[in-house]
PDB file of N, CA and C in Angstrom:
ATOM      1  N   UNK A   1     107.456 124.170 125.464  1.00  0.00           N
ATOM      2  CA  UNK A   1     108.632 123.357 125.642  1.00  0.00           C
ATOM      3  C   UNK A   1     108.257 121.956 126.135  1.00  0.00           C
ATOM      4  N   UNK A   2     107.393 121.591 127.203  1.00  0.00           N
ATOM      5  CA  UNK A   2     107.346 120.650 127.612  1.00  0.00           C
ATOM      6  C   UNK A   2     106.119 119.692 126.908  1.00  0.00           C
ATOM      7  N   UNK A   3     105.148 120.693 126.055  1.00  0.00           N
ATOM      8  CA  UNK A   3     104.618 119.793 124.917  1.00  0.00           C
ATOM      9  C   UNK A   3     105.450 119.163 124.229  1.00  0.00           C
ATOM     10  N   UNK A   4     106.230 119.900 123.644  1.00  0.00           N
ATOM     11  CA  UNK A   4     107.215 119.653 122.750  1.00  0.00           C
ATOM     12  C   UNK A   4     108.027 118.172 123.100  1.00  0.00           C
ATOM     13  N   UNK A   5     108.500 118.263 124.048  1.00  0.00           N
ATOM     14  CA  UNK A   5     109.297 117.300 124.563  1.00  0.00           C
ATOM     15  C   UNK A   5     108.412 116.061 124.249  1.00  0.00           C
ATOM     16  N   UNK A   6     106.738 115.859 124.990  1.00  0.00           N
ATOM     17  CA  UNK A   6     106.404 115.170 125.130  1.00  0.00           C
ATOM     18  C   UNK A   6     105.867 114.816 123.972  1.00  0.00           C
ATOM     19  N   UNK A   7     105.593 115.153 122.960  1.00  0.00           N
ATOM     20  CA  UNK A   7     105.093 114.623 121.480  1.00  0.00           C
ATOM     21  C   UNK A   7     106.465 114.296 121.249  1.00  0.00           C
ATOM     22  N   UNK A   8     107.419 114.720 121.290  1.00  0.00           N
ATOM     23  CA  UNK A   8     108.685 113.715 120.693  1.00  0.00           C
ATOM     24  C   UNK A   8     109.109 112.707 121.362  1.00  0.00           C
ATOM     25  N   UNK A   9     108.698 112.601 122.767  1.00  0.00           N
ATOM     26  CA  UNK A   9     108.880 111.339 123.650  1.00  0.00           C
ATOM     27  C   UNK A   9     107.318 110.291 123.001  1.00  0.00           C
ATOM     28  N   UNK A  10     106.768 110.993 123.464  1.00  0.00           N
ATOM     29  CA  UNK A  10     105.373 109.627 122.771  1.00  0.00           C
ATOM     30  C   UNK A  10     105.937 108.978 121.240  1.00  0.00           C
ATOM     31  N   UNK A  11     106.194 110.208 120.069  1.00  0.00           N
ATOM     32  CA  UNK A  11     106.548 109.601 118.840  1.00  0.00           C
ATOM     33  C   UNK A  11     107.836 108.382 118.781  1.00  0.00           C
ATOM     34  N   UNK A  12     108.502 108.803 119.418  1.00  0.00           N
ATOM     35  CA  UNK A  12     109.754 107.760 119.909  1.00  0.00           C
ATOM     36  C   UNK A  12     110.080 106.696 120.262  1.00  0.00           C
ATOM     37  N   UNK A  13     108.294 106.888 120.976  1.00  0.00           N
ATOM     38  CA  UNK A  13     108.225 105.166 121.415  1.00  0.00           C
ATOM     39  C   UNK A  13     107.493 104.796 120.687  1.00  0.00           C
ATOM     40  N   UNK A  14     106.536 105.504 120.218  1.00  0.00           N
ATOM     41  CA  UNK A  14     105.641 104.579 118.714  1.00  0.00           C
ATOM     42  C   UNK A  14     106.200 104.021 117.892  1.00  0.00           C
ATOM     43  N   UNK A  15     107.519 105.105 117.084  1.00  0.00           N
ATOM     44  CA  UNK A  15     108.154 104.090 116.440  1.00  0.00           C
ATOM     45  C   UNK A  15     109.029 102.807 116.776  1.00  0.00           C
ATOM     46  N   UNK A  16     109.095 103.380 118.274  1.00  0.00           N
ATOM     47  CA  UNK A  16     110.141 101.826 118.507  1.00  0.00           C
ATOM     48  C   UNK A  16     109.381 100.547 119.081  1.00  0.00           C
ATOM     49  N   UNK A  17     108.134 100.953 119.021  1.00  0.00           N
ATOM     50  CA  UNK A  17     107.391  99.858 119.393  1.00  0.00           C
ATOM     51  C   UNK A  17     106.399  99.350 118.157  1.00  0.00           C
ATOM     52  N   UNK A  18     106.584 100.064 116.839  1.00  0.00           N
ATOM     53  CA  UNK A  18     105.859  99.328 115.562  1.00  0.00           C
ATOM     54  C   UNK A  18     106.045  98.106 115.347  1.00  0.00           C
ATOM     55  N   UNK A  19     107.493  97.667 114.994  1.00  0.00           N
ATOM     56  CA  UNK A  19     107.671  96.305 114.477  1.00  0.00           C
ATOM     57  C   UNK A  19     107.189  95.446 115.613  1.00  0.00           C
ATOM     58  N   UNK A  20     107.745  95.458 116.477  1.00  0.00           N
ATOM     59  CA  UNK A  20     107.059  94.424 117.868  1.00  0.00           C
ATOM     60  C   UNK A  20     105.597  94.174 117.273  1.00  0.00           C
ATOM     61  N   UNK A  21     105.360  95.239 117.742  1.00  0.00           N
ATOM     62  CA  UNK A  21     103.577  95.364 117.446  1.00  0.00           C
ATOM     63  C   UNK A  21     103.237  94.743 116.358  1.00  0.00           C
ATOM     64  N   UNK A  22     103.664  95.198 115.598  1.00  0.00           N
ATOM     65  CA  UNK A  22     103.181  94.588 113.651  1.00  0.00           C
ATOM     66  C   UNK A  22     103.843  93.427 114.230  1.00  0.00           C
ATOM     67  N   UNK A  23     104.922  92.414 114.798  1.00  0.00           N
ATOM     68  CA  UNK A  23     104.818  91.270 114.303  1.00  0.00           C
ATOM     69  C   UNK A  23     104.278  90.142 115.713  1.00  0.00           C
ATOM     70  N   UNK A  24     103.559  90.869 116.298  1.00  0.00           N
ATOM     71  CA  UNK A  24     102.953  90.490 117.967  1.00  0.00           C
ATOM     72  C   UNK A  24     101.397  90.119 117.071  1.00  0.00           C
ATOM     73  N   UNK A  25     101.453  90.843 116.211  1.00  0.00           N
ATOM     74  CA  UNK A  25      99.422  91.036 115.603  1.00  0.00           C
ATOM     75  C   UNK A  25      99.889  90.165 114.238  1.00  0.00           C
ATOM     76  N   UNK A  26     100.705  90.007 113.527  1.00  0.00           N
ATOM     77  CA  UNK A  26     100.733  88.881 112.465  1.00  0.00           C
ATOM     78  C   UNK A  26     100.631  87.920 113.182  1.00  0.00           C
ATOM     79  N   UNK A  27     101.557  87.728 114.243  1.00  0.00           N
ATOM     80  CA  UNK A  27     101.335  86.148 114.752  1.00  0.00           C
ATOM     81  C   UNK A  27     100.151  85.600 115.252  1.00  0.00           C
ATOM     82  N   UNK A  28      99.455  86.854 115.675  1.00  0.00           N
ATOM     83  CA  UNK A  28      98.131  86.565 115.613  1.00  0.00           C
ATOM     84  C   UNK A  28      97.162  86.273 115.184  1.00  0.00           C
ATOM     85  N   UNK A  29      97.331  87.010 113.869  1.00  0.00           N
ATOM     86  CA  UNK A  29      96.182  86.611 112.536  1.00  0.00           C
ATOM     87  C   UNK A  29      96.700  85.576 112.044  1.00  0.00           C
ATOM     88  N   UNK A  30      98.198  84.999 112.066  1.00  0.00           N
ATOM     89  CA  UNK A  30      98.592  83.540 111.817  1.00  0.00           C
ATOM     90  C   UNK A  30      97.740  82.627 112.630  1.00  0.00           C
ATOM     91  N   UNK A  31      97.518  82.677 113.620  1.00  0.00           N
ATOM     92  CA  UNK A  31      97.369  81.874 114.855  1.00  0.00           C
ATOM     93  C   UNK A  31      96.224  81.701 114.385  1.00  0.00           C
ATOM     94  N   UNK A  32      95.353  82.629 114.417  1.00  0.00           N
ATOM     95  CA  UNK A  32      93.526  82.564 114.429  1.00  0.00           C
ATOM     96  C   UNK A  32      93.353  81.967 112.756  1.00  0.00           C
ATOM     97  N   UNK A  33      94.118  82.094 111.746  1.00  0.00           N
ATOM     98  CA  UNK A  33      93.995  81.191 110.363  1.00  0.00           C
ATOM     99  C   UNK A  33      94.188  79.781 110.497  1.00  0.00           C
ATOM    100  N   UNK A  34      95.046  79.386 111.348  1.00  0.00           N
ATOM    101  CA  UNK A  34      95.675  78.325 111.326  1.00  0.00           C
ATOM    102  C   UNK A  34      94.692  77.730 112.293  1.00  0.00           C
ATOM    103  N   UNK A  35      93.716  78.421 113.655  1.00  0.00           N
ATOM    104  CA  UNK A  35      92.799  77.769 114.309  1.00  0.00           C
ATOM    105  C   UNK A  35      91.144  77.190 113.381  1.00  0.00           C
ATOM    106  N   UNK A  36      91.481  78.394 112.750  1.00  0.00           N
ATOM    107  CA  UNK A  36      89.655  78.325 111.763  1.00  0.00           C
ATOM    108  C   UNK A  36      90.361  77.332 110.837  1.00  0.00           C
ATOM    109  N   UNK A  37      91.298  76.841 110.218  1.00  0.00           N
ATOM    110  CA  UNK A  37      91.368  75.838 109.043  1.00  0.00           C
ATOM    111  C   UNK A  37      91.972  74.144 110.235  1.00  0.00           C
ATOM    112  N   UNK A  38      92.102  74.207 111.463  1.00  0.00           N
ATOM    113  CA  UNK A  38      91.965  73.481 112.069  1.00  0.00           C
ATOM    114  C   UNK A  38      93.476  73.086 112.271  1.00  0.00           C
ATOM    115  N   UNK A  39      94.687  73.182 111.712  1.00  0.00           N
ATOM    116  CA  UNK A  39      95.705  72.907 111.943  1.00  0.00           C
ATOM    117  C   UNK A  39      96.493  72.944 113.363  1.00  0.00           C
ATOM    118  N   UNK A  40      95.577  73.836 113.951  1.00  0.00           N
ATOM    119  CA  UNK A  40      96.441  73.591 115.833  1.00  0.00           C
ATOM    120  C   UNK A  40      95.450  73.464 116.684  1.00  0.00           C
ATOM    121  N   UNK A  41      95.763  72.911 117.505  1.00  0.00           N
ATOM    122  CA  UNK A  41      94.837  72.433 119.071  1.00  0.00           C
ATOM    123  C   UNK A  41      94.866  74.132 119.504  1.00  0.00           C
ATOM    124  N   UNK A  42      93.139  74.488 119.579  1.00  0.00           N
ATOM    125  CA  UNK A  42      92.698  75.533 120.436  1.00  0.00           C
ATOM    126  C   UNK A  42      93.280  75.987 121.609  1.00  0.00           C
ATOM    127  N   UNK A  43      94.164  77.101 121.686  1.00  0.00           N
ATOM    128  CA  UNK A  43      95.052  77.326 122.981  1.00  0.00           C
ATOM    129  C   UNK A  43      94.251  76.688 124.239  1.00  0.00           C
ATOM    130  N   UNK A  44      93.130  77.330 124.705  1.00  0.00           N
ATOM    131  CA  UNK A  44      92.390  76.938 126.569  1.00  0.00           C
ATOM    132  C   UNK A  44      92.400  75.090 126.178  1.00  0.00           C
ATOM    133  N   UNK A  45      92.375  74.698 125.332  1.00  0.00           N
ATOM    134  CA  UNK A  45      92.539  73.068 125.167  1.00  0.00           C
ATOM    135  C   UNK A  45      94.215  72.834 125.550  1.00  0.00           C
ATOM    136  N   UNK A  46      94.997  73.656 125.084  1.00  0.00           N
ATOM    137  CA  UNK A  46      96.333  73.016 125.369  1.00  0.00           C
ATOM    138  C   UNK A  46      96.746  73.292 126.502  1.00  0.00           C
ATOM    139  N   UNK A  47      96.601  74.558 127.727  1.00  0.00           N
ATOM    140  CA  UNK A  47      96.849  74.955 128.509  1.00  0.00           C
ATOM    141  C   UNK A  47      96.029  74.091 129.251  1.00  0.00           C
ATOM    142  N   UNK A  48      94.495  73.636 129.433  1.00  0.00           N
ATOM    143  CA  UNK A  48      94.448  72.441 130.012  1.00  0.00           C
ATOM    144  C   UNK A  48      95.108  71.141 130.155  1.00  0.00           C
ATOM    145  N   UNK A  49      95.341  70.856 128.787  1.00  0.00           N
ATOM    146  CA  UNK A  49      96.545  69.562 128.812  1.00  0.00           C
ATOM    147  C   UNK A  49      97.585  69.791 129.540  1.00  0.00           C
ATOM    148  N   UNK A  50      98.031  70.794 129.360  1.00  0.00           N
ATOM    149  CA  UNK A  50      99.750  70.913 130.444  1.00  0.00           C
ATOM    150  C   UNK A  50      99.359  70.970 131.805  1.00  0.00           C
ATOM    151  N   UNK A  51      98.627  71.665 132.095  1.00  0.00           N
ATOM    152  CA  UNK A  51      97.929  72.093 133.587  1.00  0.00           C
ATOM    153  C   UNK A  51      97.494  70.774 134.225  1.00  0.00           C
ATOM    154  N   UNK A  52      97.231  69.539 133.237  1.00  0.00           N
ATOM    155  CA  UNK A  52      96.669  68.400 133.572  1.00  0.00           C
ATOM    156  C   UNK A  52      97.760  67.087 134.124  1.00  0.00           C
ATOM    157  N   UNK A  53      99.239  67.945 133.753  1.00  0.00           N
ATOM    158  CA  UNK A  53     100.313  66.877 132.903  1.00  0.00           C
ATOM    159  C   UNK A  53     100.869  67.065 134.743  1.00  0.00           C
ATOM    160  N   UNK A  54     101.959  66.416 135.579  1.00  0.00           N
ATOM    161  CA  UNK A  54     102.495  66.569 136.540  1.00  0.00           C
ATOM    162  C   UNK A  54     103.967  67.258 135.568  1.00  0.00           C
ATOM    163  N   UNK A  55     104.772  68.099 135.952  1.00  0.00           N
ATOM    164  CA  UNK A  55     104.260  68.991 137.276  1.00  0.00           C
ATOM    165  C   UNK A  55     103.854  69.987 137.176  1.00  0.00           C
ATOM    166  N   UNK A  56     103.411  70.557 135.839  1.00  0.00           N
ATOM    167  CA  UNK A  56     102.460  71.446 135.983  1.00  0.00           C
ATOM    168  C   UNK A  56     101.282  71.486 136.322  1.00  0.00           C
ATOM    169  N   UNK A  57     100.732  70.881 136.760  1.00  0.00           N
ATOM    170  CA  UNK A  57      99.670  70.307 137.739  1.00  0.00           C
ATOM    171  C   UNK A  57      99.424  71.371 139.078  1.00  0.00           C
ATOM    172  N   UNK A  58     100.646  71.338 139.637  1.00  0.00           N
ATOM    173  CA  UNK A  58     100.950  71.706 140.495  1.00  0.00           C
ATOM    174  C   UNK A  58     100.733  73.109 140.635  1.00  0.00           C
ATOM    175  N   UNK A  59     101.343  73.778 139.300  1.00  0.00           N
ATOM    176  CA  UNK A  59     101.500  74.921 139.256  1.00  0.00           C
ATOM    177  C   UNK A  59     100.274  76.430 138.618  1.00  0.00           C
ATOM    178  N   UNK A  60     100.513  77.116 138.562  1.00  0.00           N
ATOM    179  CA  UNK A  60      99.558  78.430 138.395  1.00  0.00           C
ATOM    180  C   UNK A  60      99.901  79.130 137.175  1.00  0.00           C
ATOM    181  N   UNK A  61      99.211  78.455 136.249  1.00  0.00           N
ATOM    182  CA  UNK A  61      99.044  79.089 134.619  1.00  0.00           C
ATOM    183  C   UNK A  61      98.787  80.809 134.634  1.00  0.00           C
ATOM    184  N   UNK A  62      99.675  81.552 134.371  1.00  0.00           N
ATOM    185  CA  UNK A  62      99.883  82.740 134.387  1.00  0.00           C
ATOM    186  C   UNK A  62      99.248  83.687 133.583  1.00  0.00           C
ATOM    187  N   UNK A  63      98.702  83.007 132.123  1.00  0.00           N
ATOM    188  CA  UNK A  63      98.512  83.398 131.097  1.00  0.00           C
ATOM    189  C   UNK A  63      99.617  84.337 129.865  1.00  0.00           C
ATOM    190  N   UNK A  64      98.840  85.202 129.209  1.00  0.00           N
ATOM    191  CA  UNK A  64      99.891  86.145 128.170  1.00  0.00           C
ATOM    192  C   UNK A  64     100.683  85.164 127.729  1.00  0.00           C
ATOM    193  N   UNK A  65      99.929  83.841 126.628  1.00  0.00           N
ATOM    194  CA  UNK A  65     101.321  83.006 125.745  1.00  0.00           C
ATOM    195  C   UNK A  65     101.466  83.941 124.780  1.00  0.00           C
ATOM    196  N   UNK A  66     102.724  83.514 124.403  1.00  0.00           N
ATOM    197  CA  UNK A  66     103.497  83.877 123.061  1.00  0.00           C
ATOM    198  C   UNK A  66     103.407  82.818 122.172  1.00  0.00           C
ATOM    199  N   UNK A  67     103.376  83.201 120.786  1.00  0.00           N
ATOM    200  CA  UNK A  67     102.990  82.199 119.714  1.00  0.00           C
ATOM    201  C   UNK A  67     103.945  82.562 118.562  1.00  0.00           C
ATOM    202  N   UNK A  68     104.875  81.813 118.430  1.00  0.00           N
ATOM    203  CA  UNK A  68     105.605  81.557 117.043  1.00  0.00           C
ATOM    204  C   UNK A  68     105.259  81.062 116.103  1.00  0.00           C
ATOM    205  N   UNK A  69     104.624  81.816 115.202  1.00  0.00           N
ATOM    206  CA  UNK A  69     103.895  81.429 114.134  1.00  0.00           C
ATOM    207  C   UNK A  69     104.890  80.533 112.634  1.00  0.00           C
ATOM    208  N   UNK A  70     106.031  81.185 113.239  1.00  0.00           N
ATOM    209  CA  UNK A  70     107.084  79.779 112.181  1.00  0.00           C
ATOM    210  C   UNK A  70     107.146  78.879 112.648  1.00  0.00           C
ATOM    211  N   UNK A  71     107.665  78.101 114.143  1.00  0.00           N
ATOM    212  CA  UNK A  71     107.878  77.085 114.395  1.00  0.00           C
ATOM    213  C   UNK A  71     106.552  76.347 115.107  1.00  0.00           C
ATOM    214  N   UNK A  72     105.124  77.577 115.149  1.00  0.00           N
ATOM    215  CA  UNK A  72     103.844  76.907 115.730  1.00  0.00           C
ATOM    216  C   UNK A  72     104.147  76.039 117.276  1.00  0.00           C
ATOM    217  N   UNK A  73     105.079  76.995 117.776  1.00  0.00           N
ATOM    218  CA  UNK A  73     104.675  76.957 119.236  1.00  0.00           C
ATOM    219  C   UNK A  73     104.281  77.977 119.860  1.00  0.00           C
ATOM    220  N   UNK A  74     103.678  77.158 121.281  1.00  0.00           N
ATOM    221  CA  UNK A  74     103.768  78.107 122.218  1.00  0.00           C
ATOM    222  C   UNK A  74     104.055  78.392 123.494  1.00  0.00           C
ATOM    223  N   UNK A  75     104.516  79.357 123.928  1.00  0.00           N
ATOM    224  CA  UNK A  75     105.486  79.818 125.110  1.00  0.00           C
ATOM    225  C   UNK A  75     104.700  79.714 126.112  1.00  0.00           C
ATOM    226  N   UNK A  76     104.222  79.308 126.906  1.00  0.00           N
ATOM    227  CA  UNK A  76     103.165  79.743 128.267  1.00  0.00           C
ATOM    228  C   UNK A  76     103.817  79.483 129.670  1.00  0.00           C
ATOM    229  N   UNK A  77     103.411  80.425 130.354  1.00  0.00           N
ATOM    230  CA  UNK A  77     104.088  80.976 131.489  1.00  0.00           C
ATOM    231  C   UNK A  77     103.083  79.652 132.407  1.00  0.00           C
ATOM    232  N   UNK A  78     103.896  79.328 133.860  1.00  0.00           N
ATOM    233  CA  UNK A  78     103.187  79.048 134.788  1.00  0.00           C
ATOM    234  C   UNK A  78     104.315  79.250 136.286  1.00  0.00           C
ATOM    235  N   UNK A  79     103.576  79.784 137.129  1.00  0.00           N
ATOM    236  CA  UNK A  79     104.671  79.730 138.109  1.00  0.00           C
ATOM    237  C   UNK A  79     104.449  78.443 139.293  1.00  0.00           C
ATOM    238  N   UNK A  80     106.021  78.402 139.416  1.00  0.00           N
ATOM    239  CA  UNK A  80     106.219  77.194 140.378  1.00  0.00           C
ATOM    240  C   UNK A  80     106.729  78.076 141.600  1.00  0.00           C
ATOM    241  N   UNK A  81     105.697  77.870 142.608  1.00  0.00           N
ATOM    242  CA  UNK A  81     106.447  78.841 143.908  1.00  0.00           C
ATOM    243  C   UNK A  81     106.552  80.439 143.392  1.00  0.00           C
ATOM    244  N   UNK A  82     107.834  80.689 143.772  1.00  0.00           N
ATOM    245  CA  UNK A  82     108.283  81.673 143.860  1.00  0.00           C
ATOM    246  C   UNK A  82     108.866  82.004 141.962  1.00  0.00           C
ATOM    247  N   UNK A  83     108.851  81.017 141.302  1.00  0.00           N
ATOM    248  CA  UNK A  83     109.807  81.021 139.795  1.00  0.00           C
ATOM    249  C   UNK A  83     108.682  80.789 138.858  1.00  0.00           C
ATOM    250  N   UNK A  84     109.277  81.857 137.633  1.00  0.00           N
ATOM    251  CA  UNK A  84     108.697  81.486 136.842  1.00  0.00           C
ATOM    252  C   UNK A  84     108.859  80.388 135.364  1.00  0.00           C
ATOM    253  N   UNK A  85     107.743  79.600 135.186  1.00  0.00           N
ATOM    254  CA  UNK A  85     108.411  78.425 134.487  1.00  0.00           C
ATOM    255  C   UNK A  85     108.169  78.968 132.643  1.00  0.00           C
ATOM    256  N   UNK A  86     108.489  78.426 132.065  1.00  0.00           N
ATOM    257  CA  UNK A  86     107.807  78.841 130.544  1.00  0.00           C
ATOM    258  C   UNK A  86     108.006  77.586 129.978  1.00  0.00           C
ATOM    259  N   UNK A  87     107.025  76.775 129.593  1.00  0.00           N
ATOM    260  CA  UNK A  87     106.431  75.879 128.518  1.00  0.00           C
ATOM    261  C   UNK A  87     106.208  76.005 127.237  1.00  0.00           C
ATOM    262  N   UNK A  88     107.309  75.270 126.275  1.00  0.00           N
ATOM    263  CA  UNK A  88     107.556  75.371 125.164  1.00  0.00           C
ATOM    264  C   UNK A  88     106.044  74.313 124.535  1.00  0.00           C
ATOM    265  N   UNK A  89     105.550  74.710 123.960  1.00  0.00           N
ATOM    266  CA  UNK A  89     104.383  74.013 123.040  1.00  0.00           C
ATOM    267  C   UNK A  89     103.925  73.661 122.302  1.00  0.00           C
ATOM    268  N   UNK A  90     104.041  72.485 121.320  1.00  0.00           N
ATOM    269  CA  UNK A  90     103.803  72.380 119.693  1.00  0.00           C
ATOM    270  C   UNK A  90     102.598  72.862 119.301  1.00  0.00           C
ATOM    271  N   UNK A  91     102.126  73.509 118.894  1.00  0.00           N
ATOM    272  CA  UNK A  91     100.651  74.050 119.192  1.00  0.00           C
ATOM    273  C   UNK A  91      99.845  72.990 117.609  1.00  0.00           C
ATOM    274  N   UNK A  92     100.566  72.243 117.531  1.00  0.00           N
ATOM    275  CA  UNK A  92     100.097  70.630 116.352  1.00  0.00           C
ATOM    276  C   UNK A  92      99.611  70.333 116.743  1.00  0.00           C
ATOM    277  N   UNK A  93     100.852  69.694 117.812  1.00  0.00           N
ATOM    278  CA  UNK A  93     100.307  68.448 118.279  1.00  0.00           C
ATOM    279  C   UNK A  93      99.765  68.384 119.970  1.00  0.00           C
ATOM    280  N   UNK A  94     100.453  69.099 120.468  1.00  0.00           N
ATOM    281  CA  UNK A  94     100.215  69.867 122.194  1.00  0.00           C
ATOM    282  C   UNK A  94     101.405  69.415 122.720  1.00  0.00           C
ATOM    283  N   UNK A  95     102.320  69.080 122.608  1.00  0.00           N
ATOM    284  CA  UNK A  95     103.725  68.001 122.829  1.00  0.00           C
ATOM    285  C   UNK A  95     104.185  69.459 123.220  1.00  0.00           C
ATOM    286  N   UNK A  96     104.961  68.845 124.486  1.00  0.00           N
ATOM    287  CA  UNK A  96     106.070  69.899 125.195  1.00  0.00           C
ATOM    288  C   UNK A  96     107.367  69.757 124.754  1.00  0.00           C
ATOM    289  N   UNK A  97     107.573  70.506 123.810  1.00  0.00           N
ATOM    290  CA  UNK A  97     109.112  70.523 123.020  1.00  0.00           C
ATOM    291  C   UNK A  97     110.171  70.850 123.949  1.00  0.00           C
ATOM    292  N   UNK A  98     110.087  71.741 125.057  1.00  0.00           N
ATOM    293  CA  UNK A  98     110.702  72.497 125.900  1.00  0.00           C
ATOM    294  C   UNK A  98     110.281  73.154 127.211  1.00  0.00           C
ATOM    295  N   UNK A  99     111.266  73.853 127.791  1.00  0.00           N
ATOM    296  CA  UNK A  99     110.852  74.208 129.612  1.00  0.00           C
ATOM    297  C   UNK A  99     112.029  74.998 129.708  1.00  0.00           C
ATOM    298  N   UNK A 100     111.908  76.159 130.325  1.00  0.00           N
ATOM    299  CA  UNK A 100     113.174  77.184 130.899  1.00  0.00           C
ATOM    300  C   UNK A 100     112.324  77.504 132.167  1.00  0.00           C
ATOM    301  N   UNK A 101     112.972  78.027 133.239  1.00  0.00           N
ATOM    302  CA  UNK A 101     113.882  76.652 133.703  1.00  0.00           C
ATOM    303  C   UNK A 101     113.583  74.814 133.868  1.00  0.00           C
TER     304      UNK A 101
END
């Protein structure tokens, strides 16, 4: 019984965690095509630039970006204090498109 349960709890979440997955690892193999044919600034290059920029300067690059491989940004965490910030990123050009909060 309690095998049971638990192969249908593991399968349950496999499937609900495929697409994520499949499109967490395309954006990836987007990312790493688009680095080898030269079209975007090398992530540890752009996360220096922001880290360099005031006021993230200030703050503590968190790591784990997210990369939108349609609009070729990227999301990167840094915390300010107690909050966490997220840095929108042209990953072109390195230009900060955006900031929440």
């Amino acid at each position: 019984m309690i095998r049971t349960l638990t192969l249908s709890l593991v399968s349950a979440l496999l499937l609900a965690a495929s697409p994520a997955a499949a499109r967490v690892e395309r954006d990836q193999d987007n990312m790493r095509d688009a680095a080898a044919q030269g079209q975007v600034i090398p992530l540890n290059r752009l996360v220096a630039e922001v880290k360099a920029r005031p006021p993230y300067s200030g703050m503590t690059y968190l790591g784990g970006p997210q990369f939108d491989s349609r609009r070729m940004i990227y999301a990167l965490k840094f915390m300010d204090g107690s909050q966490v910030v997220i840095v929108y990123v042209d990953a072109r050009t390195g230009r900060i498109v955006g900031r929440k909060p």
